[in-house]
N, C-alpha and C. Protein backbone atom coordinates (compact mmCIF):
# COMPACT_ATOMS: atom_id res chain seq x y z
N UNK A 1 10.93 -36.79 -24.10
CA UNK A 1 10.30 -35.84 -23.19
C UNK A 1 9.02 -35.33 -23.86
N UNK A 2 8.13 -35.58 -23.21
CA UNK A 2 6.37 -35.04 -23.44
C UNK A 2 7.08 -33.03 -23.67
N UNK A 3 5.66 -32.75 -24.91
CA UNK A 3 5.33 -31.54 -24.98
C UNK A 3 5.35 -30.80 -23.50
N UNK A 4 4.30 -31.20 -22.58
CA UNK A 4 3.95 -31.21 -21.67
C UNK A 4 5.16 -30.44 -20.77
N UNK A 5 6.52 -31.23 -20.44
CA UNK A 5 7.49 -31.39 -20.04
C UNK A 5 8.45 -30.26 -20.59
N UNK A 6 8.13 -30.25 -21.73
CA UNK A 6 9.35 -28.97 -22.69
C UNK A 6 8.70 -27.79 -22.15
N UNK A 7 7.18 -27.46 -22.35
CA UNK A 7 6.91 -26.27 -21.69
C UNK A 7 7.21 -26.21 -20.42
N UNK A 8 7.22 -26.75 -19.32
CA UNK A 8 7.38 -26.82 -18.22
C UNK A 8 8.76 -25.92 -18.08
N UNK A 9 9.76 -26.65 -18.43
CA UNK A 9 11.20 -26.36 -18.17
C UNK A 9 11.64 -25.07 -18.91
N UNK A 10 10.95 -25.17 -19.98
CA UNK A 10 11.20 -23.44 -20.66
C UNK A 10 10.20 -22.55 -19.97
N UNK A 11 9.16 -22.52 -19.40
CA UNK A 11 8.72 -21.61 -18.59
C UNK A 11 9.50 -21.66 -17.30
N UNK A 12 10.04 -22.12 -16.68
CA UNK A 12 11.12 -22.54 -15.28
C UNK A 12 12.37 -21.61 -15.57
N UNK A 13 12.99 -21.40 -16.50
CA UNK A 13 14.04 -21.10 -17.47
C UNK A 13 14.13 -19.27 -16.90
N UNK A 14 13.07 -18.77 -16.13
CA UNK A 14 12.79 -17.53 -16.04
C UNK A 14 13.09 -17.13 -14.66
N UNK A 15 13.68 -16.44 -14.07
CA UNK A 15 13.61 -16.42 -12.43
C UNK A 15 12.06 -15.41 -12.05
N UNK A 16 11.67 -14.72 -13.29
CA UNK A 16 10.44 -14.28 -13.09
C UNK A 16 9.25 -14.66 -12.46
N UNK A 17 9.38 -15.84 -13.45
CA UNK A 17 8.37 -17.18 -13.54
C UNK A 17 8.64 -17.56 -12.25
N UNK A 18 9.91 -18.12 -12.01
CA UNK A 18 9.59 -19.01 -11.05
C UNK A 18 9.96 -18.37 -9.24
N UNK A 19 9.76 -17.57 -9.54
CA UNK A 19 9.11 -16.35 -8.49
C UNK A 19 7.90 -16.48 -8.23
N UNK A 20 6.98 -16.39 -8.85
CA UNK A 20 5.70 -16.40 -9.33
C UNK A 20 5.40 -17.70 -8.47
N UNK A 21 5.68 -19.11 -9.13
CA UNK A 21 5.29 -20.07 -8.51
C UNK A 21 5.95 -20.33 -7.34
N UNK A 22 6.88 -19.86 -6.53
CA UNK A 22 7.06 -19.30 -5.43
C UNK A 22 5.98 -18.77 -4.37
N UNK A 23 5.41 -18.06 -4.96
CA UNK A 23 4.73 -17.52 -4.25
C UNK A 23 3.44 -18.29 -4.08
N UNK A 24 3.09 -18.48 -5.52
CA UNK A 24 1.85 -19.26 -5.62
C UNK A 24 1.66 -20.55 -4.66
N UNK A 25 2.83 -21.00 -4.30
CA UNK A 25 2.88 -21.91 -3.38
C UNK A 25 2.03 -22.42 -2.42
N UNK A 26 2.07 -20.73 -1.54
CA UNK A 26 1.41 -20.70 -0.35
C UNK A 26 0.03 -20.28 -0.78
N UNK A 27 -0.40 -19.90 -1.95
CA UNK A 27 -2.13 -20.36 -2.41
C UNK A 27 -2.63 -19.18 -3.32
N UNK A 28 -3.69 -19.01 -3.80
CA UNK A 28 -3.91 -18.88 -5.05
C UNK A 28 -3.18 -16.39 -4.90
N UNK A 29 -3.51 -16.35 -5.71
CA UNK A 29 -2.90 -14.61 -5.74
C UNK A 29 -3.55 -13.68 -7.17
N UNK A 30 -3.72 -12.56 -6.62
CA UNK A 30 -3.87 -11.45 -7.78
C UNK A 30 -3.08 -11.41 -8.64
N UNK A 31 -3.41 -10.88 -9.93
CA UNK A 31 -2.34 -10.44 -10.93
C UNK A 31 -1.52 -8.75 -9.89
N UNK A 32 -2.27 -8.16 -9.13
CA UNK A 32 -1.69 -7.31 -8.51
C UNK A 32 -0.51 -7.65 -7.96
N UNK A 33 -1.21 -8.46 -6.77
CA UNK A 33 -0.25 -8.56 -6.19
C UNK A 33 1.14 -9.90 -6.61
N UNK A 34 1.19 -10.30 -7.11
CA UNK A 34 2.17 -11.24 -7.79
C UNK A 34 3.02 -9.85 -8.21
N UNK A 35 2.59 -9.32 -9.61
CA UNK A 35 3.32 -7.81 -9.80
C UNK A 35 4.42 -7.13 -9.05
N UNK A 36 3.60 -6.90 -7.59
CA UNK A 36 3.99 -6.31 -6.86
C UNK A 36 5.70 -6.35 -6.34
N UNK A 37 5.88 -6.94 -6.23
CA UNK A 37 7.40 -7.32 -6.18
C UNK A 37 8.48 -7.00 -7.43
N UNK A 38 7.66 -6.68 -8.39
CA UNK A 38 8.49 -7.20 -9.85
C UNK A 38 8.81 -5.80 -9.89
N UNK A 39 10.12 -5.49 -10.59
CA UNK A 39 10.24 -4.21 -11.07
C UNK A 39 10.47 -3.86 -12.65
N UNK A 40 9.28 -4.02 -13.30
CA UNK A 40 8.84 -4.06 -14.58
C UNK A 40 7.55 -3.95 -14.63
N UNK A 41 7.10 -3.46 -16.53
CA UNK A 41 5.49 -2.89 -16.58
C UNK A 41 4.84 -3.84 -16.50
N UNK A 42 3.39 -3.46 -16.18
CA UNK A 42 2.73 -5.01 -16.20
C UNK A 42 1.95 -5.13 -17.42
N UNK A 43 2.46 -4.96 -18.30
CA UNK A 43 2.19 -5.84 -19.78
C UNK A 43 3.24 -7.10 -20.09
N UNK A 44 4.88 -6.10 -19.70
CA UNK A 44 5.61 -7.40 -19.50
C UNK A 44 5.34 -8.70 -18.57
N UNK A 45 4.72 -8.59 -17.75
CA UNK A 45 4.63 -9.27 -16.52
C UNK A 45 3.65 -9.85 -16.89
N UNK A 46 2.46 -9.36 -17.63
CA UNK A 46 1.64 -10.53 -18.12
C UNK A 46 1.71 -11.32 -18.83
N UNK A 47 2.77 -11.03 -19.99
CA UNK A 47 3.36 -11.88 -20.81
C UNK A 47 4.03 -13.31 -19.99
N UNK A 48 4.70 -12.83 -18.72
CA UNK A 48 5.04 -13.51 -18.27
C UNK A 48 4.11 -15.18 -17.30
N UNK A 49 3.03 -14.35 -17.27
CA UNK A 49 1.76 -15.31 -16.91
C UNK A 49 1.68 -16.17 -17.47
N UNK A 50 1.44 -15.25 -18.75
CA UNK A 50 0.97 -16.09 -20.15
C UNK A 50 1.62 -17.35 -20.19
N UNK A 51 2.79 -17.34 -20.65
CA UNK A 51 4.08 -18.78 -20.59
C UNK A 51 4.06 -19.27 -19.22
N UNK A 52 2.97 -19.12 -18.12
CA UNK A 52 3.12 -19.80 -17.15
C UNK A 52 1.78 -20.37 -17.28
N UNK A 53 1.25 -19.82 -17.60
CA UNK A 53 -0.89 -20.33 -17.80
C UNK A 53 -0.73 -21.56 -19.32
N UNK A 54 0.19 -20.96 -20.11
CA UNK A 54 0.10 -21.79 -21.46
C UNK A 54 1.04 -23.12 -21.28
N UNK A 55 1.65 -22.90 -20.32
CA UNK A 55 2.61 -24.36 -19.56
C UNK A 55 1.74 -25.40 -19.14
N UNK A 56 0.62 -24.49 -18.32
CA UNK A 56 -0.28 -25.33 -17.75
C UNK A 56 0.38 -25.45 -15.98
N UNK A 57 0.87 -24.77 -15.66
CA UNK A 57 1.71 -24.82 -14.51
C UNK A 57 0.34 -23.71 -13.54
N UNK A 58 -0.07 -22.39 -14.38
CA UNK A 58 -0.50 -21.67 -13.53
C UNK A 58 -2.30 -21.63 -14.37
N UNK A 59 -2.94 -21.67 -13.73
CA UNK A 59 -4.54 -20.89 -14.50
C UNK A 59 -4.98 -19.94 -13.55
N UNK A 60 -5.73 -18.89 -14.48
CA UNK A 60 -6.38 -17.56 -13.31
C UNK A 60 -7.63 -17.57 -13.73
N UNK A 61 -8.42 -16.86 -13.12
CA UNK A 61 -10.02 -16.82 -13.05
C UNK A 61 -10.30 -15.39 -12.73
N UNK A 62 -11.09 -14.86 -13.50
CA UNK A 62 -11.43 -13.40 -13.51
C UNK A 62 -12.56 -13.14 -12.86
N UNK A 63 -12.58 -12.52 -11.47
CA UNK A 63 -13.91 -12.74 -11.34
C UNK A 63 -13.97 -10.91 -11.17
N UNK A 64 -14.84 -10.27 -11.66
CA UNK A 64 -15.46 -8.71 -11.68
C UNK A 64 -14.05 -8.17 -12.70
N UNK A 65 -13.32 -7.27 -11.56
CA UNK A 65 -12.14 -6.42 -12.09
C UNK A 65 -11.04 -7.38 -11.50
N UNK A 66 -10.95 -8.52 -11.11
CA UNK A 66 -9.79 -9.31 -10.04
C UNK A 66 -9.08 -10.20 -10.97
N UNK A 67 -8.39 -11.05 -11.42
CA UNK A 67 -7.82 -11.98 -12.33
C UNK A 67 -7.01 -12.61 -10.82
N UNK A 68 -7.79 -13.62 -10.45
CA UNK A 68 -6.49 -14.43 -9.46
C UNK A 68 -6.27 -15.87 -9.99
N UNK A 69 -4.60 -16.29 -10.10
CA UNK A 69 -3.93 -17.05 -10.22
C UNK A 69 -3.90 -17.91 -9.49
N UNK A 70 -3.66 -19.14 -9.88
CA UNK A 70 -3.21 -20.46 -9.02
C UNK A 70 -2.34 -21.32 -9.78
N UNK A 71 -2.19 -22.19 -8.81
CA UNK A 71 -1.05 -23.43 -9.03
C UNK A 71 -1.40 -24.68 -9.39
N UNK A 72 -0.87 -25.30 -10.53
CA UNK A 72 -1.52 -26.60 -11.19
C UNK A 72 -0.47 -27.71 -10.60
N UNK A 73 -0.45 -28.42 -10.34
CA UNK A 73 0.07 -29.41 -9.39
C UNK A 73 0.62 -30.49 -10.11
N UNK A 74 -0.38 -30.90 -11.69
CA UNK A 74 -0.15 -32.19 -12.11
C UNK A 74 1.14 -32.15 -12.87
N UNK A 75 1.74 -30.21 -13.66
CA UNK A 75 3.13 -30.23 -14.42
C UNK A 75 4.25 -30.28 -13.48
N UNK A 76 4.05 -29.65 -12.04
CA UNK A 76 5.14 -29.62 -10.76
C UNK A 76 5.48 -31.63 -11.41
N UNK A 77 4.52 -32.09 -10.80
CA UNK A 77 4.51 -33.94 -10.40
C UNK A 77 5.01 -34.51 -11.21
N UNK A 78 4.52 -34.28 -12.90
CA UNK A 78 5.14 -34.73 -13.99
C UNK A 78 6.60 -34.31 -13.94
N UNK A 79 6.87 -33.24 -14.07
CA UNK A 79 8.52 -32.76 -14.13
C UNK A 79 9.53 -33.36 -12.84
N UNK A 80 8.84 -33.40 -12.02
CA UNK A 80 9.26 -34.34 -10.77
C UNK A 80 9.89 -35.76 -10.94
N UNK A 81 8.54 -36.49 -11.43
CA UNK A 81 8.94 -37.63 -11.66
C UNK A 81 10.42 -38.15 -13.11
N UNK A 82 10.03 -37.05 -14.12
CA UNK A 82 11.18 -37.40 -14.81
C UNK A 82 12.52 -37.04 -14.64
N UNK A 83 12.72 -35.97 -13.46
CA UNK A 83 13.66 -35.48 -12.98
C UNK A 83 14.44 -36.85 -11.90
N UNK A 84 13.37 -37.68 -11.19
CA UNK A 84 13.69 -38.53 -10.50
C UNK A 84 14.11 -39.70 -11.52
N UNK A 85 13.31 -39.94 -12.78
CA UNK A 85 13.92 -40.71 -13.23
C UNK A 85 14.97 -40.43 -14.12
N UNK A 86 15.80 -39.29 -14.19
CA UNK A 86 16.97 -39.12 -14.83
C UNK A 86 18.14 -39.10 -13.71
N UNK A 87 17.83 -39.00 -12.19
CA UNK A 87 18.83 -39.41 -10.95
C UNK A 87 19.12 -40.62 -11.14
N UNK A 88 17.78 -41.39 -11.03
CA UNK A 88 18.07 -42.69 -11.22
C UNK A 88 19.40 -43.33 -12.20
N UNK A 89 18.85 -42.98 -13.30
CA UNK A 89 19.59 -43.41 -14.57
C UNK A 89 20.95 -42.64 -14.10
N UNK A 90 21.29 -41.49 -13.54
CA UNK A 90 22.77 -41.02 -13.64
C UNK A 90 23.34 -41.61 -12.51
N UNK A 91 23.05 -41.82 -11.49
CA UNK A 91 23.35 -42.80 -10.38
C UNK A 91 23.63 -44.26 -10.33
N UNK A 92 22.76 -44.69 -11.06
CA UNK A 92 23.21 -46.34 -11.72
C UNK A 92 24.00 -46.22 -12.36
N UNK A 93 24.69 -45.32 -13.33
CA UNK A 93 25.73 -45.31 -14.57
C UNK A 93 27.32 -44.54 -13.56
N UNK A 94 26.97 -44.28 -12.16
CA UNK A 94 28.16 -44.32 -11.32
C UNK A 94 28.51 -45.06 -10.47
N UNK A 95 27.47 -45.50 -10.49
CA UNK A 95 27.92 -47.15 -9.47
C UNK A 95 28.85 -48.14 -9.91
């Protein structure tokens, strides 16, 4: 399993996190409002970014006083595909 891949699944590991990309889903978001839902400070909560931006899953862009987040597509696809190819492999070994 790629570096790549280990961060992925240990940032996933969080229902925080993957709240977050939940949401991010439907398209890019504030550090506000992402927050908003959470019931914790938002230092914790940025920490929580952090292991989602350093995954490579999420990047944000600061523009004035705003920090908005988005969704990286290529760690979803990667983790995808090795997830499909570990069905594979457990499905052939029950046949």
């Amino acid at each position: 399993m790629t570096q790549q891949l280990n961060a992925f699944f240990a940032a996933m590991s969080d229902p925080t996190r993957r709240a977050v990309i939940e949401r991010l889903v439907s398209g890019p978001a504030s550090v506000t409002e992402l927050h908003a839902p959470h019931d914790m400070a938002l230092p914790t909560f940025m920490r929580h970014l952090g292991v989602l931006e350093k995954s490579g899953i999420v990047h944000s862009v600061k523009k004035g006083r705003v920090r908005t987040c988005h969704l990286e597509y290529a760690p979803l696809v990667e983790a995808q595909g090795w997830l499909a190819w570990q069905r594979h492999l457990w499905e052939n070994r029950t046949d």
